[in-house]
PDB file of N, CA and C in Angstrom:
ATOM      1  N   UNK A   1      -8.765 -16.301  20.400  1.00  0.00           N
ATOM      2  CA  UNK A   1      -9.833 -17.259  20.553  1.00  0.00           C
ATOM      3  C   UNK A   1     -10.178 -17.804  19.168  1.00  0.00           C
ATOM      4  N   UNK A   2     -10.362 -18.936  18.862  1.00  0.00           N
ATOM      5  CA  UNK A   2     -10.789 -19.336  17.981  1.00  0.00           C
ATOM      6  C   UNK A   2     -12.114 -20.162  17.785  1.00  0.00           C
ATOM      7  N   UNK A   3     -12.829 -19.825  16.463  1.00  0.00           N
ATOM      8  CA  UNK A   3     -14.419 -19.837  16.711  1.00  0.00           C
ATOM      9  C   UNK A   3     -13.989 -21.203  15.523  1.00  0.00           C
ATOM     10  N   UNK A   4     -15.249 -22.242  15.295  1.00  0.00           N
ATOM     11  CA  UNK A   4     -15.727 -23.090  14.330  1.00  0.00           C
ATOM     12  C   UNK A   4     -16.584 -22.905  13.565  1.00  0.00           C
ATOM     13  N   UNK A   5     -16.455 -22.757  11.987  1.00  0.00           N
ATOM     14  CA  UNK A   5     -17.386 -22.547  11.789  1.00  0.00           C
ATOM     15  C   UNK A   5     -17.721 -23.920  10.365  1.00  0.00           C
ATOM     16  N   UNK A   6     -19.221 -24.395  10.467  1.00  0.00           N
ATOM     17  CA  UNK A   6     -19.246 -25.288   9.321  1.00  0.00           C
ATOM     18  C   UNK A   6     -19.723 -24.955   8.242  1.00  0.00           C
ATOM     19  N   UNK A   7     -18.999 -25.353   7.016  1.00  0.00           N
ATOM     20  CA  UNK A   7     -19.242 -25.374   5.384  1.00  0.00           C
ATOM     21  C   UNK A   7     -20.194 -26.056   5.094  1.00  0.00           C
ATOM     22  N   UNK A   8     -20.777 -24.732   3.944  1.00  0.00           N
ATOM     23  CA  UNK A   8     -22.470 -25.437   4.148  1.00  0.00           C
ATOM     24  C   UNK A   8     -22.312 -25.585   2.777  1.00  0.00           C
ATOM     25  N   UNK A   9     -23.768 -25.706   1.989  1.00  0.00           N
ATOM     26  CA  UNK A   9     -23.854 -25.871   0.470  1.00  0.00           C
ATOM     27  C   UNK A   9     -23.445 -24.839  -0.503  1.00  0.00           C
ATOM     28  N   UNK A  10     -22.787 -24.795  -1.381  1.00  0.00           N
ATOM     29  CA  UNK A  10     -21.786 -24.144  -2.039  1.00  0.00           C
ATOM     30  C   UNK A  10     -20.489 -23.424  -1.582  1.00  0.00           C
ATOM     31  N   UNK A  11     -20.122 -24.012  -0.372  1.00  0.00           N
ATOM     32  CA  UNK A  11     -19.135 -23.277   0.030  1.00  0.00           C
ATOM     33  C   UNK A  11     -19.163 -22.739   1.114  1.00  0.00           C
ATOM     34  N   UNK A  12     -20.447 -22.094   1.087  1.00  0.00           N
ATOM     35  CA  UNK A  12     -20.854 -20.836   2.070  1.00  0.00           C
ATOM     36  C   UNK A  12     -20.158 -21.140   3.550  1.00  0.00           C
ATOM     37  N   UNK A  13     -19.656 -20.070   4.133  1.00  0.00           N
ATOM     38  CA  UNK A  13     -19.510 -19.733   5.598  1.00  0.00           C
ATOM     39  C   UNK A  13     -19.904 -19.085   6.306  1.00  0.00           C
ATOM     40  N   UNK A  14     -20.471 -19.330   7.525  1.00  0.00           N
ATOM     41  CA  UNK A  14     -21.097 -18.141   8.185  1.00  0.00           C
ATOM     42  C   UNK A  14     -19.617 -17.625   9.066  1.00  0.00           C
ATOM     43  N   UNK A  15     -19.313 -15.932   9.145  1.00  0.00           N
ATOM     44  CA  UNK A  15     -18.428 -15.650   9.846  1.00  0.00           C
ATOM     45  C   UNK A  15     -18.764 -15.302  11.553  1.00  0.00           C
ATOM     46  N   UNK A  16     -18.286 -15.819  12.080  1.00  0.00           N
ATOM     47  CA  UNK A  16     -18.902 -15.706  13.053  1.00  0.00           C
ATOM     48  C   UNK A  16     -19.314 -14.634  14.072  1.00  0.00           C
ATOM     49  N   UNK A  17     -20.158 -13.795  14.808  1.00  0.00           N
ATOM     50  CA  UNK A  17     -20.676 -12.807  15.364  1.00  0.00           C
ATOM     51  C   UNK A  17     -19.544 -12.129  15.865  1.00  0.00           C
ATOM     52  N   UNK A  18     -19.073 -12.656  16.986  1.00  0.00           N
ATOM     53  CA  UNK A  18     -17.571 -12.098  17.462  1.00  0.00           C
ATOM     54  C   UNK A  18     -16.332 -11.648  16.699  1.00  0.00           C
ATOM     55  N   UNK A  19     -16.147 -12.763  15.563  1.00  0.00           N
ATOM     56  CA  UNK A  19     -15.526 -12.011  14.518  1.00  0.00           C
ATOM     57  C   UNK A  19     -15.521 -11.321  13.618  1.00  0.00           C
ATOM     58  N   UNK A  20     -16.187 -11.142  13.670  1.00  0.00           N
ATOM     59  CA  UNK A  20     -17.406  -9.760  12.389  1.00  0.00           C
ATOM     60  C   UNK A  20     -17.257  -8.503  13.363  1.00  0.00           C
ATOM     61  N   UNK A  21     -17.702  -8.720  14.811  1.00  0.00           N
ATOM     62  CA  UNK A  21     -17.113  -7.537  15.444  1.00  0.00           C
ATOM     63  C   UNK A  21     -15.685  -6.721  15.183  1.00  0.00           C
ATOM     64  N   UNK A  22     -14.890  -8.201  16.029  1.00  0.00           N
ATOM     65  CA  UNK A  22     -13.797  -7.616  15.754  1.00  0.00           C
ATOM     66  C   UNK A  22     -12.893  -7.293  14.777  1.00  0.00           C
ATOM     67  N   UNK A  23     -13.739  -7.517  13.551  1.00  0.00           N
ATOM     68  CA  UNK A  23     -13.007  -7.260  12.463  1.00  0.00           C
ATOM     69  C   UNK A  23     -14.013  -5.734  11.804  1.00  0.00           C
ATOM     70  N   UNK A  24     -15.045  -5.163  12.530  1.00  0.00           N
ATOM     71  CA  UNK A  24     -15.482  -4.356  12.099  1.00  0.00           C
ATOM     72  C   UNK A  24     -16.625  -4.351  10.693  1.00  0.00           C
ATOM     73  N   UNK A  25     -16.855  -5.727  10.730  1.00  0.00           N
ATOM     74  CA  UNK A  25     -17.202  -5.856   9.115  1.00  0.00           C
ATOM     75  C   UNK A  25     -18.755  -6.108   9.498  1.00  0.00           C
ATOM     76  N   UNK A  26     -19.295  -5.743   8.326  1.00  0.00           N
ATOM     77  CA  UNK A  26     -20.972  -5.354   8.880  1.00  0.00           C
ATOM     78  C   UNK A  26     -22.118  -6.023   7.177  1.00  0.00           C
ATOM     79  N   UNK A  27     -22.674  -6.367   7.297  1.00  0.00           N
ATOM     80  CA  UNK A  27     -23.804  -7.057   6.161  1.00  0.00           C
ATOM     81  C   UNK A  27     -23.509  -5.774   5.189  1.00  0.00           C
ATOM     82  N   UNK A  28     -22.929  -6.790   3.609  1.00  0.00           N
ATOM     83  CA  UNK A  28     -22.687  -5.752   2.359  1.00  0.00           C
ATOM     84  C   UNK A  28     -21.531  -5.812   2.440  1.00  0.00           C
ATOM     85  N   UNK A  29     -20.378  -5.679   3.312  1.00  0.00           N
ATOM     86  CA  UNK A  29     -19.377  -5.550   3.084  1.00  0.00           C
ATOM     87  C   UNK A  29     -18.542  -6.860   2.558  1.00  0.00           C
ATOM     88  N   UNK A  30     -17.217  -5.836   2.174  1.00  0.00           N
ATOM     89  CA  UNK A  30     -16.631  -7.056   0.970  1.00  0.00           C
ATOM     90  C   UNK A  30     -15.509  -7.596   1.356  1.00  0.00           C
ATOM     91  N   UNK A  31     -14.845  -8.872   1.272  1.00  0.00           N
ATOM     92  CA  UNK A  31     -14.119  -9.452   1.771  1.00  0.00           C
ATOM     93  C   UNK A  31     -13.163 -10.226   0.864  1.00  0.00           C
ATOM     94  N   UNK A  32     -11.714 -10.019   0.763  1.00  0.00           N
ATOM     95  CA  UNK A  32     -10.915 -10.825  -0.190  1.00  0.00           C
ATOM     96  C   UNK A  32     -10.165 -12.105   0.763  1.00  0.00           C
ATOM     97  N   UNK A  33     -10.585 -13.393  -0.261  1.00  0.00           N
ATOM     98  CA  UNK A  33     -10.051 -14.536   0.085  1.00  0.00           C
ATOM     99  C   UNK A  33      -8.374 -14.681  -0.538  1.00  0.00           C
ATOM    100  N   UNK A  34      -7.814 -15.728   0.370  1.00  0.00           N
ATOM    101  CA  UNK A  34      -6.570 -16.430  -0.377  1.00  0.00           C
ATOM    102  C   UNK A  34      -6.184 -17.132   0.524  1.00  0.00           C
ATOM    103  N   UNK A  35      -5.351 -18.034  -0.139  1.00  0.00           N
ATOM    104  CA  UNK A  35      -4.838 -19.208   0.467  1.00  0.00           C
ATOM    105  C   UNK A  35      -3.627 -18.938   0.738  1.00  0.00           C
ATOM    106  N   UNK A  36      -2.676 -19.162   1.854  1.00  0.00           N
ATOM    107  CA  UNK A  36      -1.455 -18.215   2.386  1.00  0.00           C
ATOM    108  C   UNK A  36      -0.875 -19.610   3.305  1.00  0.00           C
ATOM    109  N   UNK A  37       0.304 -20.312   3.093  1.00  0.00           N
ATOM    110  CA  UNK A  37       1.264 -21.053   3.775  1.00  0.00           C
ATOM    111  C   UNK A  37       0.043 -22.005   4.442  1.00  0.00           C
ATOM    112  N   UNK A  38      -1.661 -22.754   3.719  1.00  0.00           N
ATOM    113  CA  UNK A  38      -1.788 -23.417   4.359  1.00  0.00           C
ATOM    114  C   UNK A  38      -2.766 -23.218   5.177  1.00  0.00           C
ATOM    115  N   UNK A  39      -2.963 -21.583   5.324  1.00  0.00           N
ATOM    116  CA  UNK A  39      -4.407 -21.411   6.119  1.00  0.00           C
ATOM    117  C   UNK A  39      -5.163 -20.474   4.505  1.00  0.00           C
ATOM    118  N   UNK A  40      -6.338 -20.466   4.753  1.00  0.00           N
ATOM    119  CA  UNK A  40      -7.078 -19.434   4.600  1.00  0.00           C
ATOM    120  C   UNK A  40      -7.538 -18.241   4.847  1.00  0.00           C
ATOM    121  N   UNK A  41      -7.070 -17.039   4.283  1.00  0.00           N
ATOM    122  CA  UNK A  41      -6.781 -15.916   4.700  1.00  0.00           C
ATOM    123  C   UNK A  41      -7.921 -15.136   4.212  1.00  0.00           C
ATOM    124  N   UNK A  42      -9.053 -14.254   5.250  1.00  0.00           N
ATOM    125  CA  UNK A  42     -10.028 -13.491   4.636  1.00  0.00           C
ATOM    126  C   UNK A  42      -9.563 -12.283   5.285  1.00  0.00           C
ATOM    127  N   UNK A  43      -9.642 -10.988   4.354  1.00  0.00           N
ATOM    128  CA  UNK A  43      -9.319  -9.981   4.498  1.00  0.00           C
ATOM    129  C   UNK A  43     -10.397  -8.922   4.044  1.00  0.00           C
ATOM    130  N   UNK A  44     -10.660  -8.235   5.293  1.00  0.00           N
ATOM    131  CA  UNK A  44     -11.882  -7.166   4.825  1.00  0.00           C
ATOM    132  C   UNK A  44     -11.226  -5.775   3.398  1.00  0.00           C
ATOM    133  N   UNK A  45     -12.104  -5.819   2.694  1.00  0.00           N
ATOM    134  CA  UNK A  45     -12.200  -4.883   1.469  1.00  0.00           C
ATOM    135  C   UNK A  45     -12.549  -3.444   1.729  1.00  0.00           C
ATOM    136  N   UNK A  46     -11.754  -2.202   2.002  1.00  0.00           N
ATOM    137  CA  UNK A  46     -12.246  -0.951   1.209  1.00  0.00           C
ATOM    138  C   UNK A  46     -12.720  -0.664   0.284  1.00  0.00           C
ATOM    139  N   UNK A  47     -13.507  -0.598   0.400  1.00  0.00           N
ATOM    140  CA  UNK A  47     -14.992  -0.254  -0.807  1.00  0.00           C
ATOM    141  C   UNK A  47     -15.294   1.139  -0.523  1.00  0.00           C
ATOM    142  N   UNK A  48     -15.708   2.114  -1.649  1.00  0.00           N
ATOM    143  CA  UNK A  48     -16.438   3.514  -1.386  1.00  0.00           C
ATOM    144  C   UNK A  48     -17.532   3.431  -1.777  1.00  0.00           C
ATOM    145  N   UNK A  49     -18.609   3.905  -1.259  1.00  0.00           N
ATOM    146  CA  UNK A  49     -19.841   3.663  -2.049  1.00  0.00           C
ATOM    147  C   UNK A  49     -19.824   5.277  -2.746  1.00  0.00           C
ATOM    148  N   UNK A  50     -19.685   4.952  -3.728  1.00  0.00           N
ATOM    149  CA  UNK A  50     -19.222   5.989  -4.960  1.00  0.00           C
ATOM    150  C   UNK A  50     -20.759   6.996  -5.121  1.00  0.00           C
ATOM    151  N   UNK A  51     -22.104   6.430  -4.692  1.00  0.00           N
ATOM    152  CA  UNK A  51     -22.948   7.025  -4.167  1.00  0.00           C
ATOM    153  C   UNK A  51     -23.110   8.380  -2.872  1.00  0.00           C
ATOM    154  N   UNK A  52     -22.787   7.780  -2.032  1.00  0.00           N
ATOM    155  CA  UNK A  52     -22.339   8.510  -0.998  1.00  0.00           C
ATOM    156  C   UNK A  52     -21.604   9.303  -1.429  1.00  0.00           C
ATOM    157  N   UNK A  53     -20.569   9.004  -2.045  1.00  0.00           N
ATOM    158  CA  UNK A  53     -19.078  10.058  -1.944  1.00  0.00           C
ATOM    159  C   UNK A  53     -19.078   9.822  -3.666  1.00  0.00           C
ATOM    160  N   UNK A  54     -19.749  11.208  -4.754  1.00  0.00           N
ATOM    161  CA  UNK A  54     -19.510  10.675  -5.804  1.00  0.00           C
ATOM    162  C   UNK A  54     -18.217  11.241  -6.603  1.00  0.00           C
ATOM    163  N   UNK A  55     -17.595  11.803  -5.829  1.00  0.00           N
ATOM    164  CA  UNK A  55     -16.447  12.480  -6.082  1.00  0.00           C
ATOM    165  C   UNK A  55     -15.391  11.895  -5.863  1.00  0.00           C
ATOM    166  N   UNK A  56     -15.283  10.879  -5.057  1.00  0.00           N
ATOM    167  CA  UNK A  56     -14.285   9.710  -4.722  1.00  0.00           C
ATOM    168  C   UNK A  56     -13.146   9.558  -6.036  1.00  0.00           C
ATOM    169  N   UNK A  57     -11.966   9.589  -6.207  1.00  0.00           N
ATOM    170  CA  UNK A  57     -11.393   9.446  -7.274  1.00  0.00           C
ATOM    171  C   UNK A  57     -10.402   7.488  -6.766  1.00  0.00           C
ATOM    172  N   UNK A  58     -10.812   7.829  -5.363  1.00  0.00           N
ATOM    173  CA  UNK A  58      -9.945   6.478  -5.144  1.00  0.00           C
ATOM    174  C   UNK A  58     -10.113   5.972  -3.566  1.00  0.00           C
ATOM    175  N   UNK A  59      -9.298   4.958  -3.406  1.00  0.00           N
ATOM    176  CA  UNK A  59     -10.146   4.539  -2.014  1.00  0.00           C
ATOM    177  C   UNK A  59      -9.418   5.194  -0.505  1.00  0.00           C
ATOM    178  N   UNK A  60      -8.800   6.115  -0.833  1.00  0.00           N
ATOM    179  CA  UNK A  60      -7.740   6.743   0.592  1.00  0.00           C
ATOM    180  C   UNK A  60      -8.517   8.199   1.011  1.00  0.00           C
ATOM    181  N   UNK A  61      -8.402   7.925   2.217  1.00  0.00           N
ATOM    182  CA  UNK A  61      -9.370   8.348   3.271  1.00  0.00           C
ATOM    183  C   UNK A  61      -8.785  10.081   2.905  1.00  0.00           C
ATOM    184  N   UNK A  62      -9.922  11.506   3.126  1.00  0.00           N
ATOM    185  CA  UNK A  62      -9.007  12.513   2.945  1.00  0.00           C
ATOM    186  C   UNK A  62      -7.853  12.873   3.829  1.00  0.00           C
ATOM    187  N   UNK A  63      -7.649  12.286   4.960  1.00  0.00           N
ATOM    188  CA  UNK A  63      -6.373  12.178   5.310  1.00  0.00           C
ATOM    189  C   UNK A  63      -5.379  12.002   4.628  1.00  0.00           C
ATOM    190  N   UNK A  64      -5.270  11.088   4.308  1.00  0.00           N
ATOM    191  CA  UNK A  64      -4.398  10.255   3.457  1.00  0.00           C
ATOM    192  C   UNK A  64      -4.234  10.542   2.050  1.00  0.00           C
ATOM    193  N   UNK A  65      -5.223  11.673   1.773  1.00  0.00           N
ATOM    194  CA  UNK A  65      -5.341  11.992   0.225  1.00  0.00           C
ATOM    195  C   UNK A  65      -4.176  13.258   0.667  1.00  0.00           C
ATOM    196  N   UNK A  66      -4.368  13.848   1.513  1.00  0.00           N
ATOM    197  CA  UNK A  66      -3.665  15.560   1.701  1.00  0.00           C
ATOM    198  C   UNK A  66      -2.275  14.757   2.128  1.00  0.00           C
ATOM    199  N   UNK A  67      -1.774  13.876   2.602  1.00  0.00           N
ATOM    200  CA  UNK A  67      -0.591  13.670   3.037  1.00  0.00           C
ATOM    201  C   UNK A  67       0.126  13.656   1.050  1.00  0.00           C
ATOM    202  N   UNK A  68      -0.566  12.521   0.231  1.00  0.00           N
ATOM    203  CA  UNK A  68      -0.344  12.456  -0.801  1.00  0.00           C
ATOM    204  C   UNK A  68       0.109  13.295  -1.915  1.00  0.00           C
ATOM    205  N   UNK A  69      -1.404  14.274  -1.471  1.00  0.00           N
ATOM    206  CA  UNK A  69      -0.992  15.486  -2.561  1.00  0.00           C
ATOM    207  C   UNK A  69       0.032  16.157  -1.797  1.00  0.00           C
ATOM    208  N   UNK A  70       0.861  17.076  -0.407  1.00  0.00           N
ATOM    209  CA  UNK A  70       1.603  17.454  -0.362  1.00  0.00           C
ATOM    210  C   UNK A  70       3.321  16.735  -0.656  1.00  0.00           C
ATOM    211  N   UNK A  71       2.994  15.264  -0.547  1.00  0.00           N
ATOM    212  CA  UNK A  71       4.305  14.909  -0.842  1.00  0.00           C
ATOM    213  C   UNK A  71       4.389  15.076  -2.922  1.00  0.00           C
ATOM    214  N   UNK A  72       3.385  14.868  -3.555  1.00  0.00           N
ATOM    215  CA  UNK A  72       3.206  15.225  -4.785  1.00  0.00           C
ATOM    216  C   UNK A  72       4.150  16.548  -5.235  1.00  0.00           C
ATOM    217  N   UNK A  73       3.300  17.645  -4.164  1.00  0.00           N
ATOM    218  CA  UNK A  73       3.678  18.944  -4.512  1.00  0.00           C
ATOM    219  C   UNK A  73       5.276  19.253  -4.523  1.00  0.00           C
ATOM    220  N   UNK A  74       5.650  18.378  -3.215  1.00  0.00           N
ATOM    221  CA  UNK A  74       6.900  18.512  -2.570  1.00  0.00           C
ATOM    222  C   UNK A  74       8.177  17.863  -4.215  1.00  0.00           C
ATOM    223  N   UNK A  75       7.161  17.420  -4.600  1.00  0.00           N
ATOM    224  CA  UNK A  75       8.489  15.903  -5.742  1.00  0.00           C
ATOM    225  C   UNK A  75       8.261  16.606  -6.593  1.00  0.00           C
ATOM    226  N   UNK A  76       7.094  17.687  -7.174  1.00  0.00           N
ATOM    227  CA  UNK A  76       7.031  18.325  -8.351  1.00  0.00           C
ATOM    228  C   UNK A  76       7.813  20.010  -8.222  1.00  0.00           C
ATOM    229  N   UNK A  77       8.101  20.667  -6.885  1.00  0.00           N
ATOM    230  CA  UNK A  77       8.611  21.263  -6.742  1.00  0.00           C
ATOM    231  C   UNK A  77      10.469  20.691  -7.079  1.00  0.00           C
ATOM    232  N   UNK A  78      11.008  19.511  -6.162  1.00  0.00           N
ATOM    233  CA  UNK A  78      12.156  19.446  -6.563  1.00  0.00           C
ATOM    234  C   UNK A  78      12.648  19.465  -7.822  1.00  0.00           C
ATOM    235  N   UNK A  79      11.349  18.657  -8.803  1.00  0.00           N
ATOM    236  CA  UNK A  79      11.620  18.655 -10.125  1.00  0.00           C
ATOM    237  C   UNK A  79      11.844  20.235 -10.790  1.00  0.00           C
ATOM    238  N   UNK A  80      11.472  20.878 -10.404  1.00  0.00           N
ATOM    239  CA  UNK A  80      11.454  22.503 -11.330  1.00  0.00           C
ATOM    240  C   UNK A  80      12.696  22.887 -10.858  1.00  0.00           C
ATOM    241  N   UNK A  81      13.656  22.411  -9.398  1.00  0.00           N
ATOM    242  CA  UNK A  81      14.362  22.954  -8.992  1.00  0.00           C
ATOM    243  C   UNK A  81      15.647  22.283  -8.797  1.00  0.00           C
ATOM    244  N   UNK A  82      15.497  21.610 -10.063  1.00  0.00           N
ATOM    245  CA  UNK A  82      16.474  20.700 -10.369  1.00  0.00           C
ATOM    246  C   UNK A  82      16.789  19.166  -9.906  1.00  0.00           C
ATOM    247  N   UNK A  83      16.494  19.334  -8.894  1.00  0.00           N
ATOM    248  CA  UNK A  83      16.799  18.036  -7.334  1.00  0.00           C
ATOM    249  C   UNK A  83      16.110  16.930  -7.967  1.00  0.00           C
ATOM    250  N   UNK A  84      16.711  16.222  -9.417  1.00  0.00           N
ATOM    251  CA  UNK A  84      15.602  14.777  -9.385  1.00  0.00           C
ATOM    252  C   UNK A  84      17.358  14.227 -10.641  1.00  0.00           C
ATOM    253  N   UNK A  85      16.629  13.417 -10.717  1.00  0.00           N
ATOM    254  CA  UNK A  85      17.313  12.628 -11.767  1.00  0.00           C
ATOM    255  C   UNK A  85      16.977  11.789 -12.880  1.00  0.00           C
ATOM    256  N   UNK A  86      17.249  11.515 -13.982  1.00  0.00           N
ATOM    257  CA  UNK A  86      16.948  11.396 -15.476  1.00  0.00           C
ATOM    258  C   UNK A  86      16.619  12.262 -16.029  1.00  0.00           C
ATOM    259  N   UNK A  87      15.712  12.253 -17.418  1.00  0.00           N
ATOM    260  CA  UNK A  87      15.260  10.941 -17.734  1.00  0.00           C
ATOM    261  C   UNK A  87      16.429   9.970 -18.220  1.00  0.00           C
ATOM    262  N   UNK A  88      15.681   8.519 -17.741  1.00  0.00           N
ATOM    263  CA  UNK A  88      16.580   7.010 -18.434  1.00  0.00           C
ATOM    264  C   UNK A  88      15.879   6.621 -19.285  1.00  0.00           C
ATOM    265  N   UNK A  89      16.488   6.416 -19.955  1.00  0.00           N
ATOM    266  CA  UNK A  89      15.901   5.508 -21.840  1.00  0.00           C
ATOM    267  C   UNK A  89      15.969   4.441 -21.192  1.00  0.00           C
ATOM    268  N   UNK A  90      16.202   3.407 -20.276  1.00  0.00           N
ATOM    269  CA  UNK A  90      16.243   2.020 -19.710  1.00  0.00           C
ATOM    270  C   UNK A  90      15.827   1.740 -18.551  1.00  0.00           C
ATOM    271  N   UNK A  91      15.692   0.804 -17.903  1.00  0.00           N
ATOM    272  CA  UNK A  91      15.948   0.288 -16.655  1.00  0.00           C
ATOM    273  C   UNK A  91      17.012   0.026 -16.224  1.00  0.00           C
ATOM    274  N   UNK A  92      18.007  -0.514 -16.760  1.00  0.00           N
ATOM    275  CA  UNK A  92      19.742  -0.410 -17.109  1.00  0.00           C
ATOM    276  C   UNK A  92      20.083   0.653 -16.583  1.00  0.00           C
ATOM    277  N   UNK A  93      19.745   1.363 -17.288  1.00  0.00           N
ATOM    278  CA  UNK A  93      20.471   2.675 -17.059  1.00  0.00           C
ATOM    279  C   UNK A  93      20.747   3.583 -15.620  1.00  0.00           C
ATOM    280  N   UNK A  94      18.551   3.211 -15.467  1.00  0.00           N
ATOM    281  CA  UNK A  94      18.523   3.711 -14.193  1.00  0.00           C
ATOM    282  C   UNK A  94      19.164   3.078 -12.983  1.00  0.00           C
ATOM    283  N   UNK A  95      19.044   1.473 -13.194  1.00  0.00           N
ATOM    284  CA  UNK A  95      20.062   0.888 -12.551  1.00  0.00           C
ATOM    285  C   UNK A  95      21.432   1.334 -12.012  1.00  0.00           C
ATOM    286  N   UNK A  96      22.075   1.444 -13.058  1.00  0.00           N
ATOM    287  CA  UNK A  96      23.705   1.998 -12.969  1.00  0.00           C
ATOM    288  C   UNK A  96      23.780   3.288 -12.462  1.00  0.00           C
ATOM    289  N   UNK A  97      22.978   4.104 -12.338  1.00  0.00           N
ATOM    290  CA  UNK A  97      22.862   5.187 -11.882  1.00  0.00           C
ATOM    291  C   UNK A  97      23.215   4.964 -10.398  1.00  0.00           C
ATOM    292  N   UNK A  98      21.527   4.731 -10.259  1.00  0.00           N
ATOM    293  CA  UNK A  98      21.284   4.299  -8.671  1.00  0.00           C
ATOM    294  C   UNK A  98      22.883   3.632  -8.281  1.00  0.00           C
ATOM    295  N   UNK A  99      23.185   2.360  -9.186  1.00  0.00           N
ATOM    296  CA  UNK A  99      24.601   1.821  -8.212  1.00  0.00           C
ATOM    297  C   UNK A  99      25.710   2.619  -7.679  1.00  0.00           C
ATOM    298  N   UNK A 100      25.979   3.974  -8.926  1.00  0.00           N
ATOM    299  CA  UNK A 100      26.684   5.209  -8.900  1.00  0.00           C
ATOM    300  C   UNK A 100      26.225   6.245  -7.882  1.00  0.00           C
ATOM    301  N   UNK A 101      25.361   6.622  -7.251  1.00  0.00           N
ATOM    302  CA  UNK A 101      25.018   7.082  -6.304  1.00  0.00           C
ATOM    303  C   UNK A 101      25.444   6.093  -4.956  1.00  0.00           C
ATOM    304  N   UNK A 102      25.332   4.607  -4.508  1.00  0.00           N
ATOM    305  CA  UNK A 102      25.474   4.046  -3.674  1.00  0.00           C
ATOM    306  C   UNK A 102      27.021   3.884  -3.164  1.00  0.00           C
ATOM    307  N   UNK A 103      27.547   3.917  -4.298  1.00  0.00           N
ATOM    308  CA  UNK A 103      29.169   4.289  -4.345  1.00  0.00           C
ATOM    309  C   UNK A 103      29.415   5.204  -3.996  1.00  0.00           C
ATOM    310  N   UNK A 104      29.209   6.056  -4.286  1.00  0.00           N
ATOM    311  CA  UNK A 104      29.262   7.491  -3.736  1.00  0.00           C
ATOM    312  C   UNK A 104      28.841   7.955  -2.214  1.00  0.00           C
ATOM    313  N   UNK A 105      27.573   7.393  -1.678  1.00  0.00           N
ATOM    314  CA  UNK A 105      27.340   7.369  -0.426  1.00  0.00           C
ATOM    315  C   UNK A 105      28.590   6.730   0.843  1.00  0.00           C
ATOM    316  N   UNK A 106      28.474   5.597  -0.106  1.00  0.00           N
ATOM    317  CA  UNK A 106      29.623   4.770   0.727  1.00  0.00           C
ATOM    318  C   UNK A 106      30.940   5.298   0.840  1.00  0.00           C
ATOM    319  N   UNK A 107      31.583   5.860  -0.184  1.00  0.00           N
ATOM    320  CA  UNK A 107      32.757   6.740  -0.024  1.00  0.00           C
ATOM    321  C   UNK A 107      32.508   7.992   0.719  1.00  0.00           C
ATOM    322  N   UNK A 108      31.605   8.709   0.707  1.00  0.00           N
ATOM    323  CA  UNK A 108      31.396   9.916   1.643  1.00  0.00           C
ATOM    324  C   UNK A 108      31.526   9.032   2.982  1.00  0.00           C
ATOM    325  N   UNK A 109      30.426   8.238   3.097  1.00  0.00           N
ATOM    326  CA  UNK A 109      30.532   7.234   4.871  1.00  0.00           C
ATOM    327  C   UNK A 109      32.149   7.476   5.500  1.00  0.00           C
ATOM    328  N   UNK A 110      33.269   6.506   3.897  1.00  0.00           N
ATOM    329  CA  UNK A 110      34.356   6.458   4.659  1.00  0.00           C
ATOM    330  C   UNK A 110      34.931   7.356   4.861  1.00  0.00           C
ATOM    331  N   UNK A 111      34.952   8.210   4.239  1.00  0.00           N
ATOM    332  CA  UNK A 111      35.918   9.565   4.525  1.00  0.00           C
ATOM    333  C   UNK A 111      35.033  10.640   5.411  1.00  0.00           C
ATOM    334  N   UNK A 112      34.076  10.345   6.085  1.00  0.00           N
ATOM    335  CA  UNK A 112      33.660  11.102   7.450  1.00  0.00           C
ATOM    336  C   UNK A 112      34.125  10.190   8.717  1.00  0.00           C
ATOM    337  N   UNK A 113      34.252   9.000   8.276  1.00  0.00           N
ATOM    338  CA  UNK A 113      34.797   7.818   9.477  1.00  0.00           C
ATOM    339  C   UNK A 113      36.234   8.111   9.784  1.00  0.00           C
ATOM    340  N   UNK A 114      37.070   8.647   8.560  1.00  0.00           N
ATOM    341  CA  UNK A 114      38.592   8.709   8.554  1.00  0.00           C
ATOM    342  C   UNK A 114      38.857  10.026   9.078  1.00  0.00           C
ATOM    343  N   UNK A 115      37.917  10.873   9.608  1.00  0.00           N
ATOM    344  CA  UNK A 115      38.436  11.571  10.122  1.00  0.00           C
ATOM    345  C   UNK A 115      39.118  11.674  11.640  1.00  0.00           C
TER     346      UNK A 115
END
């Protein structure tokens, strides 16, 4: 459904009731603009109120914090246990690497196909 809404003095828009619903967004909250292929694109903002939560180090929900830290744990474990690769003095480098691994994938591919 699409609502109308008119541009008032400085810009201002009122968003409209229904879409404020369905977008969940409530008086105070923050909203990022941009211009995208032609329309105008408003996108509601995660904000913490660092009040509330003054321990907040960032804006991901503790869900999303524990998924984080165990994949953390998981990449700092491979590292002690060898399973990583570099360090690269370049981007180059790491480049050619990576291409050297993809080669390698691809030749394992064929010679499980040739069997």
């Amino acid at each position: 459904m699409n609502t109308t809404a008119k541009i008032q003095h400085k810009g201002q828009v009122t968003i409209p009731t229904s879409v404020r619903r369905q977008a969940g967004l409530s008086k105070g909250d923050l909203v990022n603009f941009a211009f995208q292929r032609g329309k105008i694109v408003i996108t509601p903002r995660l904000v913490i109120d660092r009040a509330q939560f003054p321990n907040a180090d960032d804006e991901y929900t503790p869900a999303q914090r524990r998924i984080i830290d165990a994949r953390l744990d998981e990449s700092e474990e491979d590292l002690k246990n060898g399973r990583g690769y570099g360090p690269f003095d370049t981007a180059e480098e790491m480049i050619a690497h990576m291409k050297g691994q993809l080669k390698q994938r691809a030749a394992a591919k064929k010679t499980r196909r040739s069997r």
